[in-house]
Protein backbone atom coordinates (compact mmCIF):
# COMPACT_ATOMS: atom_id res chain seq x y z
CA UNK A 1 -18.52 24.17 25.91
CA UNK A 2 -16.14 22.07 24.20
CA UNK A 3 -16.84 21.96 20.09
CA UNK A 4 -16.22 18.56 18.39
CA UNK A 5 -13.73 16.84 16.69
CA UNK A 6 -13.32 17.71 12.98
CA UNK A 7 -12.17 14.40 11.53
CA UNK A 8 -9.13 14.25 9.95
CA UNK A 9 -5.35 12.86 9.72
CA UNK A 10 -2.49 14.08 11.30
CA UNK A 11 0.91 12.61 10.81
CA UNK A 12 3.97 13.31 13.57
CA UNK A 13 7.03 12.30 11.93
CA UNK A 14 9.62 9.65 13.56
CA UNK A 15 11.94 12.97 14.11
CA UNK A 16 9.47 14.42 16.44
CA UNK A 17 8.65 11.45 18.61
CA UNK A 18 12.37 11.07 19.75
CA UNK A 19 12.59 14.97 20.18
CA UNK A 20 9.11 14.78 22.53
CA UNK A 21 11.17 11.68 24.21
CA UNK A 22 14.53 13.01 24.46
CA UNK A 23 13.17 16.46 25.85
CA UNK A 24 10.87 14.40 28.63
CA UNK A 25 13.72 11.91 29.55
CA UNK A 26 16.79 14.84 29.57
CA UNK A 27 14.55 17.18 32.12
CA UNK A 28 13.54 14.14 34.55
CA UNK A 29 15.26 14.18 37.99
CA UNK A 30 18.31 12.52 38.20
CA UNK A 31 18.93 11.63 34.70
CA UNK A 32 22.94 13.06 33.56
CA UNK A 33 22.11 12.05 29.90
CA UNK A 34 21.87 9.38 27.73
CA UNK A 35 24.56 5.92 26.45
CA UNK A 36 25.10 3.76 23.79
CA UNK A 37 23.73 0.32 24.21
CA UNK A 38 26.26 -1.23 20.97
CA UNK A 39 29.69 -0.10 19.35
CA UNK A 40 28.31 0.15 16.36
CA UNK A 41 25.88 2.78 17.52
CA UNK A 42 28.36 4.66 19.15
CA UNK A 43 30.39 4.35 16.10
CA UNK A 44 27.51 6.23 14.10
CA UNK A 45 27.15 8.48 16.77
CA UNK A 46 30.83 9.05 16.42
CA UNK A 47 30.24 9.73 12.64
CA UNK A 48 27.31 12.00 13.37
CA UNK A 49 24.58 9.52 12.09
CA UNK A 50 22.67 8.35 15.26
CA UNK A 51 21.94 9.92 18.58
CA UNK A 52 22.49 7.71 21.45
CA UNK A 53 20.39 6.37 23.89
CA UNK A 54 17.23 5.48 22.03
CA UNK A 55 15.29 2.38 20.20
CA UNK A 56 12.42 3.33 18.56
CA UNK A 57 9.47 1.55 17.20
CA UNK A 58 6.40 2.65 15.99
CA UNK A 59 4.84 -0.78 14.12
CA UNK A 60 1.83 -2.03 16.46
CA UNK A 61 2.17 1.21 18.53
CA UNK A 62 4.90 3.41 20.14
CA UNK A 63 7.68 0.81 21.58
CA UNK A 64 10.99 2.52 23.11
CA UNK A 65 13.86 1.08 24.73
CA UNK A 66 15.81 3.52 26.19
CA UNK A 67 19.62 3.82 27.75
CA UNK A 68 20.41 6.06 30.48
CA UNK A 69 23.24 6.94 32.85
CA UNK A 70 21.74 8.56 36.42
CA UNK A 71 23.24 10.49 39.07
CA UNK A 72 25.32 8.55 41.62
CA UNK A 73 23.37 8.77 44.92
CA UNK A 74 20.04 9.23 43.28
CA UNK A 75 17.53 6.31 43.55
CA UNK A 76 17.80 4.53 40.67
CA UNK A 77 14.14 2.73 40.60
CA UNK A 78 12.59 6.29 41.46
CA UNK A 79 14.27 7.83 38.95
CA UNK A 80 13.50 4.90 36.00
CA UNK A 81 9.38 5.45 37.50
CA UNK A 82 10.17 9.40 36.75
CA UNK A 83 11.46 8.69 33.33
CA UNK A 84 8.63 6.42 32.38
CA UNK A 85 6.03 8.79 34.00
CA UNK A 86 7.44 11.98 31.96
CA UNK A 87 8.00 10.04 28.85
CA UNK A 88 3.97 8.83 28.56
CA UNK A 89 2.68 12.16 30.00
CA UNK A 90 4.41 14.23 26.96
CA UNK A 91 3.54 11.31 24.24
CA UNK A 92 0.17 11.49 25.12
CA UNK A 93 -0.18 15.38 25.76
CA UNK A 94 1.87 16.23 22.34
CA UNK A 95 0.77 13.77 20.33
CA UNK A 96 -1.88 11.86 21.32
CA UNK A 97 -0.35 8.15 21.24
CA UNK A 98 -0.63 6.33 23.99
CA UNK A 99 3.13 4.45 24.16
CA UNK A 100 2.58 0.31 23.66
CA UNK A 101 5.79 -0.33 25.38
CA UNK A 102 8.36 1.24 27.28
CA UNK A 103 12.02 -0.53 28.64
CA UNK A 104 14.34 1.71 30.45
CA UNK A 105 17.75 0.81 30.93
CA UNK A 106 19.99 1.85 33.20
CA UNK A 107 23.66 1.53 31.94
CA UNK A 108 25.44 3.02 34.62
CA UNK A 109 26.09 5.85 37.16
CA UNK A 110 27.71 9.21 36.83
CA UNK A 111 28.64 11.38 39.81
CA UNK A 112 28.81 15.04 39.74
CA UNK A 113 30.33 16.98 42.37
CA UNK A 114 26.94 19.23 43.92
CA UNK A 115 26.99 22.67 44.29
CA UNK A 116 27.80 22.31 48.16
CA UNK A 117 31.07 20.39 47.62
CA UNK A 118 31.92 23.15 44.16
CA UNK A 119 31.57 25.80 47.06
CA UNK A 120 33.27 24.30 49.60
CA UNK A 121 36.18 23.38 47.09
CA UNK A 122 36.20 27.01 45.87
CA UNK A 123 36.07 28.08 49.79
CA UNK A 124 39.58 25.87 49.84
CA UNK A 125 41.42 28.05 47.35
CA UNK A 126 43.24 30.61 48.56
CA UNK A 127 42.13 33.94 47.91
CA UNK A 128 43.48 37.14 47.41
CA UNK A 129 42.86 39.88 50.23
CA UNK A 130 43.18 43.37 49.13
CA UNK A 131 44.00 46.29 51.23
CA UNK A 132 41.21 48.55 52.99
CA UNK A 133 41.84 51.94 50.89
CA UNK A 134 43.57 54.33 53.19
CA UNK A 135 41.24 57.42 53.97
CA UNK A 136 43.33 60.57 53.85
CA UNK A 137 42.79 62.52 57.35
CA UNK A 138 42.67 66.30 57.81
CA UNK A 139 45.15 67.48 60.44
CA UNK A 140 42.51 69.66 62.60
CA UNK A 141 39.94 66.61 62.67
CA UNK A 142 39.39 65.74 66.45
CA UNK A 143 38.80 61.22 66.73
CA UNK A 144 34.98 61.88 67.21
CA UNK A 145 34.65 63.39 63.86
CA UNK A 146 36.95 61.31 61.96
CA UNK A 147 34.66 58.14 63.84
CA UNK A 148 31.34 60.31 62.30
CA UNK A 149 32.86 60.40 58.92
CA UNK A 150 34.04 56.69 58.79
CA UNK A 151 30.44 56.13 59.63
CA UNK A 152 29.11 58.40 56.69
CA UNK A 153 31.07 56.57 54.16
CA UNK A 154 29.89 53.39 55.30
CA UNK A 155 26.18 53.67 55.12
CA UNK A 156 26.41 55.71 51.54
């Protein structure tokens, strides 16, 4: 049975919001990371005094605006409904706030080679065959036994 709430106050800092967010929007599907929406935020990113991709407002409730980049080839609308999905799921779960309003932008698309066309391409390279190691042969073995101790090496 379920025991009651003890009143009280807790306080999640602004620090821990975006962390929650960045963590739910960086392990959706088809998301390759976040982008600047200004040049003067990429300038402080630049610096080291802003991350990118993310507006944050917490007066009259939790309002974000964020800026992504998604995979090329990857439904775009599909993966904005993911985003938002994951986003309000881990607000809610972590800290209880129910998120006011939420604008996803989508600044552009990045495509990165999968891991079929990284094999294939390594497949294309030429590689380097080396030698079968030369078995030294006794002089009084008949060709059935040297055939019965090829096939004893092979299965140790």
């Amino acid at each position: 049975m379920p025991e009651r709430p003890v009143a009280g106050r807790s306080i999640v800092t602004r620090r821990a919001i975006v962390d929650i967010v960045r963590t739910a929007v960086q392990s959706s599907y088809g998301v390759t990371g976040f982008s600047d929406p200004s040049f003067g935020r990429r300038l402080l990113r630049w610096i080291g005094l802003d991350r990118p991709g993310m507006r944050l407002t917490t007066e009259g409730g939790v309002r974000l605006d964020l800026f992504i980049t998604v995979a090329f080839g990857v439904p775009v609308a599909e993966v904005a409904r993911q985003v938002d999905s994951a986003v309000r799921y881990s607000l809610r779960r972590y800290t209880g706030a129910e998120v006011a309003g939420l604008t996803i932008h989508v600044d552009g698309l990045r495509y990165q080679p999968t891991a079929v066309e990284r094999a294939e391409a390594i497949e294309r390279t030429e590689t380097i065959e080396r030698p079968e190691p030369v078995h030294e042969q006794q002089p009084d073995q008949s060709a059935a036994e040297r055939v019965t101790a090829s096939r004893k090496r092979k299965t140790r």
